[in-house]
PDB file of N, CA and C in Angstrom:
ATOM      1  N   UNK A   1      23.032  -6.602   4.429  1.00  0.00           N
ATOM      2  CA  UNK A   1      22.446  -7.838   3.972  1.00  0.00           C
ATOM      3  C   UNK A   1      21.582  -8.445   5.080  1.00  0.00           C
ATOM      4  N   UNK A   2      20.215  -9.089   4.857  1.00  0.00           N
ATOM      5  CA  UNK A   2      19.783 -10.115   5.793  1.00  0.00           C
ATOM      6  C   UNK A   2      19.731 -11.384   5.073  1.00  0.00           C
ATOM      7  N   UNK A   3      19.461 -12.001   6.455  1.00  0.00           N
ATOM      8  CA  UNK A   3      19.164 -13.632   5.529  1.00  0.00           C
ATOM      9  C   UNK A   3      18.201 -13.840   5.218  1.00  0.00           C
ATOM     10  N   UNK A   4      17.872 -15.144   4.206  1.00  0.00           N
ATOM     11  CA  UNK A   4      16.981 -15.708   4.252  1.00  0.00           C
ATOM     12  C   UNK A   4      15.401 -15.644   5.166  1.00  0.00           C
ATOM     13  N   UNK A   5      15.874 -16.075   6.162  1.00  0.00           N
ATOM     14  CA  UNK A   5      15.121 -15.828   7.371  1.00  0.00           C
ATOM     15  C   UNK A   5      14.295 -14.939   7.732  1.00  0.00           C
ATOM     16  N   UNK A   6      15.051 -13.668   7.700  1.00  0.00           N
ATOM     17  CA  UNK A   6      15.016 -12.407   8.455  1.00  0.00           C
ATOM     18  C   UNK A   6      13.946 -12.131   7.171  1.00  0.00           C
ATOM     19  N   UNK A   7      14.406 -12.228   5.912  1.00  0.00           N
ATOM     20  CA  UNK A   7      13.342 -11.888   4.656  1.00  0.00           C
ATOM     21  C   UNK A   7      11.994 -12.938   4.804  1.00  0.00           C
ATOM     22  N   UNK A   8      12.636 -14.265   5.171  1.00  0.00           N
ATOM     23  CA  UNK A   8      10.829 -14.688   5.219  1.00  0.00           C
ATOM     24  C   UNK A   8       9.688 -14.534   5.951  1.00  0.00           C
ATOM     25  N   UNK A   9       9.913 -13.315   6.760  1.00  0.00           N
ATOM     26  CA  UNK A   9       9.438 -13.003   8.240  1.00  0.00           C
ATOM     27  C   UNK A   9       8.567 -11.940   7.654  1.00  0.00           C
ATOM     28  N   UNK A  10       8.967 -11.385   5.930  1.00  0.00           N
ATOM     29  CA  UNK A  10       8.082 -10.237   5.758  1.00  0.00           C
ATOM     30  C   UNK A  10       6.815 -10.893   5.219  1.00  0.00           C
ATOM     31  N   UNK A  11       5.714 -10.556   5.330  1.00  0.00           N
ATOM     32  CA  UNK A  11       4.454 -11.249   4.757  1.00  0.00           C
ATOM     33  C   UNK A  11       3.748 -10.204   4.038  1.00  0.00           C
ATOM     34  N   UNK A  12       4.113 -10.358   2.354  1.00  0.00           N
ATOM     35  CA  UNK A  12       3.683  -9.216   1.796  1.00  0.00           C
ATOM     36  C   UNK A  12       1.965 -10.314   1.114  1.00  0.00           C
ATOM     37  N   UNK A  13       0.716  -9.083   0.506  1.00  0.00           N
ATOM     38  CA  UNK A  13      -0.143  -9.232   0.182  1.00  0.00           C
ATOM     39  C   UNK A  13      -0.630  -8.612  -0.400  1.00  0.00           C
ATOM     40  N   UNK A  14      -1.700  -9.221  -1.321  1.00  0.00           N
ATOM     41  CA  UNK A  14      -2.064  -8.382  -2.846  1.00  0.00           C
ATOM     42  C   UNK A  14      -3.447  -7.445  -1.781  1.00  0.00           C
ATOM     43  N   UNK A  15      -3.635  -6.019  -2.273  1.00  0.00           N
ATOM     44  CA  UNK A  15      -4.517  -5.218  -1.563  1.00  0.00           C
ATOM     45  C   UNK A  15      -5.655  -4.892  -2.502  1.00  0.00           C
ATOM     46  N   UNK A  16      -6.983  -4.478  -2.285  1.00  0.00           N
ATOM     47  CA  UNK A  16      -7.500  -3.490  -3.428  1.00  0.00           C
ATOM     48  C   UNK A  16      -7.626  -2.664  -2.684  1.00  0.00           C
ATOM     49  N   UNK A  17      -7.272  -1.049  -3.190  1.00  0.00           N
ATOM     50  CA  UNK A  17      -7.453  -0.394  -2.677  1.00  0.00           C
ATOM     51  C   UNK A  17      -9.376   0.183  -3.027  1.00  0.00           C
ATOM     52  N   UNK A  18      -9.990   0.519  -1.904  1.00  0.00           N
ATOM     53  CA  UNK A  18     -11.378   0.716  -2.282  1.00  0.00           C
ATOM     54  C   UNK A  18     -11.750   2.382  -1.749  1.00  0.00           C
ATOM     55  N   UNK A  19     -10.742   2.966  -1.435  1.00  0.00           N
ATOM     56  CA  UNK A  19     -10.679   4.645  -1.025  1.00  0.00           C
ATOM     57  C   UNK A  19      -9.739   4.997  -0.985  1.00  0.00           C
ATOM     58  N   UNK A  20      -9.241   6.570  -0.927  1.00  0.00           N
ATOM     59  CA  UNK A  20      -7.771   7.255  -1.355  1.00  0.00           C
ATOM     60  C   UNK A  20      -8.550   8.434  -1.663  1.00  0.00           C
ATOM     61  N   UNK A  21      -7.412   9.079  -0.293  1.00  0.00           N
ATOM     62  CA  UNK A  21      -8.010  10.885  -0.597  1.00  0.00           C
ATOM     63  C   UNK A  21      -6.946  11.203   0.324  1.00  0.00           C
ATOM     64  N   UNK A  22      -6.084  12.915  -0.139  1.00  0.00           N
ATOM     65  CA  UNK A  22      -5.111  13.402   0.641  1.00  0.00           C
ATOM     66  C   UNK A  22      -5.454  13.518   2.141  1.00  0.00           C
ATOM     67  N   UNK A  23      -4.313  13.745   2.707  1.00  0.00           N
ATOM     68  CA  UNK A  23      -4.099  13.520   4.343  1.00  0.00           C
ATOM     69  C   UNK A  23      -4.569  15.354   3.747  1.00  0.00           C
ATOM     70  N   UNK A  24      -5.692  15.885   5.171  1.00  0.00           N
ATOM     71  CA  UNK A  24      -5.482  17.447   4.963  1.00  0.00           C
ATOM     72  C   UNK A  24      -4.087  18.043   5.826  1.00  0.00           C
ATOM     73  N   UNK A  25      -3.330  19.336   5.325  1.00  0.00           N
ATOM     74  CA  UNK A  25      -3.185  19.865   5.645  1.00  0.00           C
ATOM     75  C   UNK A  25      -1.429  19.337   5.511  1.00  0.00           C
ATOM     76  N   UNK A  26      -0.923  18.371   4.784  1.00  0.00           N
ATOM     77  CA  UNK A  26       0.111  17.779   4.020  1.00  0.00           C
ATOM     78  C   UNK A  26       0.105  17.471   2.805  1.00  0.00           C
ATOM     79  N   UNK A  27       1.390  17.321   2.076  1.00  0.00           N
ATOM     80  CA  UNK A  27       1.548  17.432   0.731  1.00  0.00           C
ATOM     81  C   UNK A  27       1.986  16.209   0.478  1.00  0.00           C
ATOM     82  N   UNK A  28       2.530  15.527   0.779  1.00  0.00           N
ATOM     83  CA  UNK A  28       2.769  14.222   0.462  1.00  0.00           C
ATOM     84  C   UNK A  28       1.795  12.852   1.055  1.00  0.00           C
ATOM     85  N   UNK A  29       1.064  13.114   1.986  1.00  0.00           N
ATOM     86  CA  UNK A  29       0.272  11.933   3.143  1.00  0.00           C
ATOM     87  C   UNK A  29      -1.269  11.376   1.809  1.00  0.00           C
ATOM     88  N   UNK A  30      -1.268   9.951   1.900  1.00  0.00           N
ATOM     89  CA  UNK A  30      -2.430   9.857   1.053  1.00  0.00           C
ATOM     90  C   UNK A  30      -2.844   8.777   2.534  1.00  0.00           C
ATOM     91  N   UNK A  31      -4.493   9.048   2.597  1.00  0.00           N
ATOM     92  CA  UNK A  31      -5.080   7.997   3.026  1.00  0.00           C
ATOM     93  C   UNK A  31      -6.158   6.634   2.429  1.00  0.00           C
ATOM     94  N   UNK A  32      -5.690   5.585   2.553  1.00  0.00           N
ATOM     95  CA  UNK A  32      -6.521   4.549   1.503  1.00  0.00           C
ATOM     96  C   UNK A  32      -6.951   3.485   2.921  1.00  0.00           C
ATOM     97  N   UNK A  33      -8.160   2.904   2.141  1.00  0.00           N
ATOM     98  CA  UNK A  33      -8.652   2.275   3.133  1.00  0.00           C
ATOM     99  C   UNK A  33      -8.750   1.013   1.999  1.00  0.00           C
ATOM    100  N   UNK A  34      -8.449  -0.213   2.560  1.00  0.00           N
ATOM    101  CA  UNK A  34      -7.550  -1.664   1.534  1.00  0.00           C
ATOM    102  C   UNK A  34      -8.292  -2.293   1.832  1.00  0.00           C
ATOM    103  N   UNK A  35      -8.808  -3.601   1.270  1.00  0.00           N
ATOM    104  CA  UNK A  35      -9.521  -5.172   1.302  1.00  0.00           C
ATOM    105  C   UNK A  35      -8.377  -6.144   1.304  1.00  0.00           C
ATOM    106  N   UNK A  36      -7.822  -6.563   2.238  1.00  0.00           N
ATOM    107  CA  UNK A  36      -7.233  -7.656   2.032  1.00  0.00           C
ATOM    108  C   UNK A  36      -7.863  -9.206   2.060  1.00  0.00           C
ATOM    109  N   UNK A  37      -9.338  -9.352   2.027  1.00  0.00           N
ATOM    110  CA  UNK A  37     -10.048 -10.400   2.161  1.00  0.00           C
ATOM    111  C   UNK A  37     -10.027 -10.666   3.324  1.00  0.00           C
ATOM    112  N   UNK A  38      -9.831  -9.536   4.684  1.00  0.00           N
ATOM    113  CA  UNK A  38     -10.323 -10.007   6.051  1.00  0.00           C
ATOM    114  C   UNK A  38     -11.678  -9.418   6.032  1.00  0.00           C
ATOM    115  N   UNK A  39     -11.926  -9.500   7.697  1.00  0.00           N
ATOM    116  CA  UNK A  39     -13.081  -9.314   8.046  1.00  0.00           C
ATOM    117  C   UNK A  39     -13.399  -7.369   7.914  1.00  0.00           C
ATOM    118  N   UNK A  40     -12.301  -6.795   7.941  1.00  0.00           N
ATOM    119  CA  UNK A  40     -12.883  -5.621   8.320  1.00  0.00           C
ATOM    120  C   UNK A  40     -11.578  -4.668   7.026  1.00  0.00           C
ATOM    121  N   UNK A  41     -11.365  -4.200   6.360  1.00  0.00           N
ATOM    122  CA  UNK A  41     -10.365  -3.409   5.391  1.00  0.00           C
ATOM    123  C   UNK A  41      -9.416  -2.707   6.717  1.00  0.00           C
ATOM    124  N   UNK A  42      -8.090  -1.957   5.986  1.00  0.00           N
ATOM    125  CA  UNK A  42      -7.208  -1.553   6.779  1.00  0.00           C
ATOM    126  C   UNK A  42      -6.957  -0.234   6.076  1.00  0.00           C
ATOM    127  N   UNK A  43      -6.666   0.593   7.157  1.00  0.00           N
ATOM    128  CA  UNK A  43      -6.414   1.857   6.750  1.00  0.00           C
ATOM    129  C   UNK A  43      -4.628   2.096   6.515  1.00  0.00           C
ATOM    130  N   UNK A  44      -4.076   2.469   6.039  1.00  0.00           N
ATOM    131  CA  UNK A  44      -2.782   2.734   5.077  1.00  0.00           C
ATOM    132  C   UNK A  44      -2.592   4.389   5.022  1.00  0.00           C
ATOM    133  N   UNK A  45      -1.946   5.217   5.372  1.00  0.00           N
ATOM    134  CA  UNK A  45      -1.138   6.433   5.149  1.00  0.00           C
ATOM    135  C   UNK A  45       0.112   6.458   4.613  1.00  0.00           C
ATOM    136  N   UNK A  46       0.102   6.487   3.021  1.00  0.00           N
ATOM    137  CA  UNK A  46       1.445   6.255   2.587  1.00  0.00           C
ATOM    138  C   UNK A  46       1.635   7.549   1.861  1.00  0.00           C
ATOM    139  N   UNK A  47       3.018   8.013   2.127  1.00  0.00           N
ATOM    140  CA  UNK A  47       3.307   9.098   1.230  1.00  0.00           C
ATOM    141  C   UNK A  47       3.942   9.573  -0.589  1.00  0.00           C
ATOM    142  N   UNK A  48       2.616   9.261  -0.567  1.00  0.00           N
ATOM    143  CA  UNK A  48       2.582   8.998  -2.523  1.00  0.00           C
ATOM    144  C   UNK A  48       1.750   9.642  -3.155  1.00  0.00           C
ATOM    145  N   UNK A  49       1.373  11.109  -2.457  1.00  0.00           N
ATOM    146  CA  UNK A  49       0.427  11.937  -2.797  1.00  0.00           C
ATOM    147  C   UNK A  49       0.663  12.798  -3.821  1.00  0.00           C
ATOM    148  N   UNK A  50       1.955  13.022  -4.055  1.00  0.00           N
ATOM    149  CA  UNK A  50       2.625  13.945  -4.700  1.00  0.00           C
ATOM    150  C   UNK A  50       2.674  13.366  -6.463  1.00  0.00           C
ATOM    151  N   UNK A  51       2.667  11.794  -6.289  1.00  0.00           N
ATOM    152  CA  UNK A  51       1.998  10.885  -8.051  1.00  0.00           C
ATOM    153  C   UNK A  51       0.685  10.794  -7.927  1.00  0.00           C
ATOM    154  N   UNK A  52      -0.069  11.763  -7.515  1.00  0.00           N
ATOM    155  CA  UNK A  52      -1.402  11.507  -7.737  1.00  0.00           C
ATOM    156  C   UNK A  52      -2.540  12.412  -7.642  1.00  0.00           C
ATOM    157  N   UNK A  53      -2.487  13.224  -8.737  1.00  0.00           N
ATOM    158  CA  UNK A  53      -3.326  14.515  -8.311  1.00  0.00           C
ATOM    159  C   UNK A  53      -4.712  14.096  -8.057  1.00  0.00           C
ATOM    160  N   UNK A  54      -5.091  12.980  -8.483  1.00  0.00           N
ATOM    161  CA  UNK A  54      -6.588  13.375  -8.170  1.00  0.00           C
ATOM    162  C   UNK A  54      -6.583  11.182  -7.441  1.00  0.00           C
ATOM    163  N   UNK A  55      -6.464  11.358  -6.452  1.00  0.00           N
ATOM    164  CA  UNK A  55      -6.526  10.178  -5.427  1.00  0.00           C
ATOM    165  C   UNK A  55      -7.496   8.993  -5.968  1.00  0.00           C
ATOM    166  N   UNK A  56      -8.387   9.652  -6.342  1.00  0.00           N
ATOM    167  CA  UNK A  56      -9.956   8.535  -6.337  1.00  0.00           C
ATOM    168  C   UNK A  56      -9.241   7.857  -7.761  1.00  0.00           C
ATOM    169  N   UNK A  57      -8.540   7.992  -8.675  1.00  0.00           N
ATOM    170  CA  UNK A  57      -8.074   6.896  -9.748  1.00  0.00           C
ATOM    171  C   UNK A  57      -7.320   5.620  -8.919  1.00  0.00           C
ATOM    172  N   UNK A  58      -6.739   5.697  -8.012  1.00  0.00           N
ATOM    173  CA  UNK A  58      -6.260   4.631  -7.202  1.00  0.00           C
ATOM    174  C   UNK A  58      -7.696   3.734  -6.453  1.00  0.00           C
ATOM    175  N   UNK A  59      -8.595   3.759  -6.704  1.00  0.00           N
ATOM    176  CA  UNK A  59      -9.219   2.874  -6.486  1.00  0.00           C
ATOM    177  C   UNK A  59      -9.998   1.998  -7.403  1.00  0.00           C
ATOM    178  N   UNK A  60     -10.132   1.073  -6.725  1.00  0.00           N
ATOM    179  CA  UNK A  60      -9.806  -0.603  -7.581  1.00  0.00           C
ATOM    180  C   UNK A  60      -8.676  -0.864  -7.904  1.00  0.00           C
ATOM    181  N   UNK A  61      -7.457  -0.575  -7.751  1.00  0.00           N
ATOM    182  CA  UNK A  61      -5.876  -1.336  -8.051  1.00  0.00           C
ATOM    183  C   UNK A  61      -5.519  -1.951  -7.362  1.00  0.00           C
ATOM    184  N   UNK A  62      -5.213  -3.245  -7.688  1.00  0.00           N
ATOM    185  CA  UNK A  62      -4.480  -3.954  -6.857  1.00  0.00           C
ATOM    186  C   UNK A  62      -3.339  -3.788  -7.021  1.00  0.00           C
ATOM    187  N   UNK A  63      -2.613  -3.969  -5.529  1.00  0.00           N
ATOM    188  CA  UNK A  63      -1.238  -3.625  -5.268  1.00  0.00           C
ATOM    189  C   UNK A  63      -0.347  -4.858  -4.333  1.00  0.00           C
ATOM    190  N   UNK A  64       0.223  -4.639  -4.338  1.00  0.00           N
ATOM    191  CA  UNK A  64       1.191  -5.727  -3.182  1.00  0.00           C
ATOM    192  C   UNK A  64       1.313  -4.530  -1.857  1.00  0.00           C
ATOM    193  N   UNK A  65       1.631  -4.978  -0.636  1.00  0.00           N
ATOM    194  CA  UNK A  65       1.653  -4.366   0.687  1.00  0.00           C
ATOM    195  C   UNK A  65       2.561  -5.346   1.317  1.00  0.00           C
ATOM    196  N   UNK A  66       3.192  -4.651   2.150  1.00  0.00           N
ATOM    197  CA  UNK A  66       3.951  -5.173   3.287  1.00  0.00           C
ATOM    198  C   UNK A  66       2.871  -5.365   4.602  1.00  0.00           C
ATOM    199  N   UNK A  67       1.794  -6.481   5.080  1.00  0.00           N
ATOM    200  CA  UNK A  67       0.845  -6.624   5.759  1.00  0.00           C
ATOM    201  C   UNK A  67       1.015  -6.618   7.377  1.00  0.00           C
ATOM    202  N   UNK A  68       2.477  -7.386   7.619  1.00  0.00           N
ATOM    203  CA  UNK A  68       2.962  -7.410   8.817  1.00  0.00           C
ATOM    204  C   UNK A  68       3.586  -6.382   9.848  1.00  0.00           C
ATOM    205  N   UNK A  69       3.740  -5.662   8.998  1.00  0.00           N
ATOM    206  CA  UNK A  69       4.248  -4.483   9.878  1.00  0.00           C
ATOM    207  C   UNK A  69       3.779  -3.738  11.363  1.00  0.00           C
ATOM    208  N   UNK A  70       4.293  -3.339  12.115  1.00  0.00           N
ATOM    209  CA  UNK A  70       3.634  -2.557  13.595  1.00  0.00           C
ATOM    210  C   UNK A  70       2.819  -1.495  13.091  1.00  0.00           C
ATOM    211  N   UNK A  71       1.941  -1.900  13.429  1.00  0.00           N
ATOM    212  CA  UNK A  71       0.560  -0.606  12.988  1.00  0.00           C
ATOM    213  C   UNK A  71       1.200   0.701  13.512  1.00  0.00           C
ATOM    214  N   UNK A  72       1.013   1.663  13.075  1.00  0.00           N
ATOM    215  CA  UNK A  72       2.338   2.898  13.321  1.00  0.00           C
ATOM    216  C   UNK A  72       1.038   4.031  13.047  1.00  0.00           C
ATOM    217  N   UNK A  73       1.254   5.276  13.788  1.00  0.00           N
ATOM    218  CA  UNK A  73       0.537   6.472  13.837  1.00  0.00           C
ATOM    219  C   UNK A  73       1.251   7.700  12.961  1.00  0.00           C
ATOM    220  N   UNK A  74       0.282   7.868  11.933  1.00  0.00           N
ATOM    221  CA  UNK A  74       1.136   8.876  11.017  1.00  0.00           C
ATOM    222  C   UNK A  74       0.048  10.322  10.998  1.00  0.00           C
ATOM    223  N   UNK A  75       0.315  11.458  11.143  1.00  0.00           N
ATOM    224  CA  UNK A  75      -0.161  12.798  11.843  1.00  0.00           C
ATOM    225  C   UNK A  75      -1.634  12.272  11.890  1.00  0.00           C
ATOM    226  N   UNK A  76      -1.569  11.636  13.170  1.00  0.00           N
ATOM    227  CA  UNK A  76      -2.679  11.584  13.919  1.00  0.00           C
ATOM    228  C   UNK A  76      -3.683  10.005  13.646  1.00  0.00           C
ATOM    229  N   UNK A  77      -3.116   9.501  12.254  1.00  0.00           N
ATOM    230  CA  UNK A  77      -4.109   8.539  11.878  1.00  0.00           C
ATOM    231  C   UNK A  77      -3.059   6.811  11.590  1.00  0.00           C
ATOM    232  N   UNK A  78      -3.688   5.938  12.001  1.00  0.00           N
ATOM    233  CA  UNK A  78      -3.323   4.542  12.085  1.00  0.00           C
ATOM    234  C   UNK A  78      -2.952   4.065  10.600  1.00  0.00           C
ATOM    235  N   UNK A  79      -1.568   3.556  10.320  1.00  0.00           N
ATOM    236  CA  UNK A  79      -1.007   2.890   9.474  1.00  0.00           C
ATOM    237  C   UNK A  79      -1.424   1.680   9.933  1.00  0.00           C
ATOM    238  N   UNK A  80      -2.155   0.418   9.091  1.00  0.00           N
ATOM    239  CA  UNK A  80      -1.586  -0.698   9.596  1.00  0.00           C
ATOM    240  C   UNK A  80      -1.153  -1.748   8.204  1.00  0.00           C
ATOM    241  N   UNK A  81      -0.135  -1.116   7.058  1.00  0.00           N
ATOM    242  CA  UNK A  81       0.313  -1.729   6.065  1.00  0.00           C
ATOM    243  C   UNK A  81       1.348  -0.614   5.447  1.00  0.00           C
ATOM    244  N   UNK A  82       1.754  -1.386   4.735  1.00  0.00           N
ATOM    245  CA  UNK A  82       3.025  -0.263   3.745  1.00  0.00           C
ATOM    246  C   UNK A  82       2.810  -0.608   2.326  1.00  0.00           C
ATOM    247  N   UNK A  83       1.981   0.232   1.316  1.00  0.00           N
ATOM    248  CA  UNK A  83       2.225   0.036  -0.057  1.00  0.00           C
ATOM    249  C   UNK A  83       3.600  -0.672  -0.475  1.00  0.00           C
ATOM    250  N   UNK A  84       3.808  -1.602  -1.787  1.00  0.00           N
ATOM    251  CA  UNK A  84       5.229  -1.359  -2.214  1.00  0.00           C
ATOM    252  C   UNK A  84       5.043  -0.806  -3.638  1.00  0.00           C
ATOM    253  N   UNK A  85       5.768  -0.309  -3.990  1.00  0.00           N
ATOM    254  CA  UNK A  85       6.023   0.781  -5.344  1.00  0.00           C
ATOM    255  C   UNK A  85       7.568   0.987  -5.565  1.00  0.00           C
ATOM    256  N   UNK A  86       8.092   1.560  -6.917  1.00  0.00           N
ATOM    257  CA  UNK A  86       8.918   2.102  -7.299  1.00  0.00           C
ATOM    258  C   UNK A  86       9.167   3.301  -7.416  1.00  0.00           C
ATOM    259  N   UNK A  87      10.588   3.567  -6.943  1.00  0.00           N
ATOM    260  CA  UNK A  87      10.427   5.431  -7.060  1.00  0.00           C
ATOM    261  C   UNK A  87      12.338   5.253  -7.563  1.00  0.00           C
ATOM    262  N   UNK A  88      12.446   5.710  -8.691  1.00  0.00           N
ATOM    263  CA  UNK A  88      14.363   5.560  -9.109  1.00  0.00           C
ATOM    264  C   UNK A  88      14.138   7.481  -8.007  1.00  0.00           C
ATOM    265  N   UNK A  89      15.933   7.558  -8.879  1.00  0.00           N
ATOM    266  CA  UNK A  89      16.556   9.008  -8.027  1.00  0.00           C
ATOM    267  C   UNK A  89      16.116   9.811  -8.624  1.00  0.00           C
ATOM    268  N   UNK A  90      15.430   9.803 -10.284  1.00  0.00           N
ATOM    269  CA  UNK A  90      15.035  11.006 -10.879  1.00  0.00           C
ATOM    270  C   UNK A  90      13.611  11.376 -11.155  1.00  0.00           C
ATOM    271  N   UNK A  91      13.051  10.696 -10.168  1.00  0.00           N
ATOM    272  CA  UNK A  91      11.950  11.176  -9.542  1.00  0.00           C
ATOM    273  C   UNK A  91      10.470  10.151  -9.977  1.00  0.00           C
ATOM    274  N   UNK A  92      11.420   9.261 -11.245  1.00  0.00           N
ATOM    275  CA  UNK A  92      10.079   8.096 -11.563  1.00  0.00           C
ATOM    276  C   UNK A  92       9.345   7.381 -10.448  1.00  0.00           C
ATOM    277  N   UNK A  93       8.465   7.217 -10.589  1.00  0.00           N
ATOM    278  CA  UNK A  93       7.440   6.378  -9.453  1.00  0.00           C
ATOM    279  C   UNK A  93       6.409   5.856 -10.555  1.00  0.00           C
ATOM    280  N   UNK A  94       6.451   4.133  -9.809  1.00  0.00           N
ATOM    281  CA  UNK A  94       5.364   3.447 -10.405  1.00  0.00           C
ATOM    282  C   UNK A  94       4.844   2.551  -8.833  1.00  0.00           C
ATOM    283  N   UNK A  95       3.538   2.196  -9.455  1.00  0.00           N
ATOM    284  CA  UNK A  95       3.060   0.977  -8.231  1.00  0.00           C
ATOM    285  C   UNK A  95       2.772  -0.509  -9.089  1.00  0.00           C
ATOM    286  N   UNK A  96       3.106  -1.355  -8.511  1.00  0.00           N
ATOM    287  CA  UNK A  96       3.332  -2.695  -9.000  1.00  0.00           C
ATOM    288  C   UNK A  96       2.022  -3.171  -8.851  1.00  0.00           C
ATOM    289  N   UNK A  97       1.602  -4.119 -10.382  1.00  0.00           N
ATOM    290  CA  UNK A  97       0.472  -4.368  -9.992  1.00  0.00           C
ATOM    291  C   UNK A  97       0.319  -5.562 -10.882  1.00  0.00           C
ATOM    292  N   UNK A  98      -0.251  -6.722  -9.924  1.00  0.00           N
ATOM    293  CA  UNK A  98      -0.504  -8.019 -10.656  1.00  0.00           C
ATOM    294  C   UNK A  98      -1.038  -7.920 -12.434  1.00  0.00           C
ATOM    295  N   UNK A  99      -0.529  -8.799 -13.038  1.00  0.00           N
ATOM    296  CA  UNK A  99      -1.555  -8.835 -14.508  1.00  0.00           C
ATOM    297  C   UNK A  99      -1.686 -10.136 -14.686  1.00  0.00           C
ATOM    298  N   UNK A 100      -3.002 -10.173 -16.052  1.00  0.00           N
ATOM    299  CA  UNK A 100      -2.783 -11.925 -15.944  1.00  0.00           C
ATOM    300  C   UNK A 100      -3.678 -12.178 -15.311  1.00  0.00           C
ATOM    301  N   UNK A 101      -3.627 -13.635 -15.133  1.00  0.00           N
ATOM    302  CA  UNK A 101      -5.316 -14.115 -14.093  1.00  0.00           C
ATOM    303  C   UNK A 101      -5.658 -12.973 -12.932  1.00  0.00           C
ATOM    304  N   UNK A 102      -6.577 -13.297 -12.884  1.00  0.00           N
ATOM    305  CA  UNK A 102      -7.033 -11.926 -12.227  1.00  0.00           C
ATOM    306  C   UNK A 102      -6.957 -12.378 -10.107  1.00  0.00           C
ATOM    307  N   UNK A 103      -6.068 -12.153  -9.901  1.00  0.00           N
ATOM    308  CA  UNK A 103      -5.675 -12.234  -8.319  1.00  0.00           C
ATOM    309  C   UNK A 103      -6.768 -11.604  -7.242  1.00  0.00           C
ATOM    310  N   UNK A 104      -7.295 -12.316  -6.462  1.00  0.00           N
ATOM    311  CA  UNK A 104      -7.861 -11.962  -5.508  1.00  0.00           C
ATOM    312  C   UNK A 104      -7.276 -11.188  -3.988  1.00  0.00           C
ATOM    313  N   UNK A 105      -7.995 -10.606  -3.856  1.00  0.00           N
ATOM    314  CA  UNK A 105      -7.646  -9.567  -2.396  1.00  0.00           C
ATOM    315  C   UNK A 105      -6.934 -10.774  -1.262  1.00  0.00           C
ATOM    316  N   UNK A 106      -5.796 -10.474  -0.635  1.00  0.00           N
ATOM    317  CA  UNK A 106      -5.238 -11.018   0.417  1.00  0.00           C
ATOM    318  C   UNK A 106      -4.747 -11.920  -0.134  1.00  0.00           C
ATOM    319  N   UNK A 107      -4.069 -12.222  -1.408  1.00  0.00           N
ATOM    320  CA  UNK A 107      -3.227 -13.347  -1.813  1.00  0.00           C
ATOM    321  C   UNK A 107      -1.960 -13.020  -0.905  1.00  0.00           C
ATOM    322  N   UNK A 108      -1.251 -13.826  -1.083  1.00  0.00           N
ATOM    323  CA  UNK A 108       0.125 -14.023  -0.551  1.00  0.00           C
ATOM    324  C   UNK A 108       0.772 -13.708  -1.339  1.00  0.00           C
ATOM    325  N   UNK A 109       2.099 -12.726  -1.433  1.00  0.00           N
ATOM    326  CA  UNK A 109       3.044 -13.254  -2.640  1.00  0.00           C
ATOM    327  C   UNK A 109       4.028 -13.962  -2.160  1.00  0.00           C
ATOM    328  N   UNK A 110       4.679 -14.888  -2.926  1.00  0.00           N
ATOM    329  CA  UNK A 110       5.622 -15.904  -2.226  1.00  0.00           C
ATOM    330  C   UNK A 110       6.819 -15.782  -3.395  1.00  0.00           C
TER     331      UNK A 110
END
């Protein structure tokens, strides 16, 4: 369990993703490059390659991200966010995605 606290410390945010194409030479690594309404997009290596045969349909979706995280090096290339998505034990995977008024890049979710 954490507290309160420890949970309000995560700063998640709505992304569009505006690129997505496999990591070469891995089976699971996707690379997307995100708009969070800063100055410059962020590059993302999440391993969700394996729901997505053909990458380029993931762009334009907005998604929620974990934004705060330690920018982290994944075979060779800069994480600096974590998709969030669903995956149960029998292998379902979905990615969560705002509906409804139409949400702009770098919202907050609260």
């Amino acid at each position: 369990m954490i507290s309160i606290e420890d949970f309000s410390r995560i700063e998640m945010r709505i992304g569009t993703i505006m690129f997505a194409e496999r990591v070469p030479e891995t089976d699971k690594l996707l690379k997307l490059l995100v708009d969070f309404g800063e100055e410059t997009p962020r590059q993302v290596v999440s391993g969700i390659a394996k729901y997505f045969e053909d990458p380029t349909l993931l762009v334009g979706k907005k998604c929620p991200f974990v934004t705060n995280l330690e920018p982290r090096t994944i075979k060779g290339l800069m994480s600096q966010a974590m998709i969030v998505a669903v995956h149960t034990d029998d292998d379902a995977f979905s990615l969560l995605e705002p509906t409804g008024t139409p949400i702009p890049s770098g919202t907050k979710l609260n």
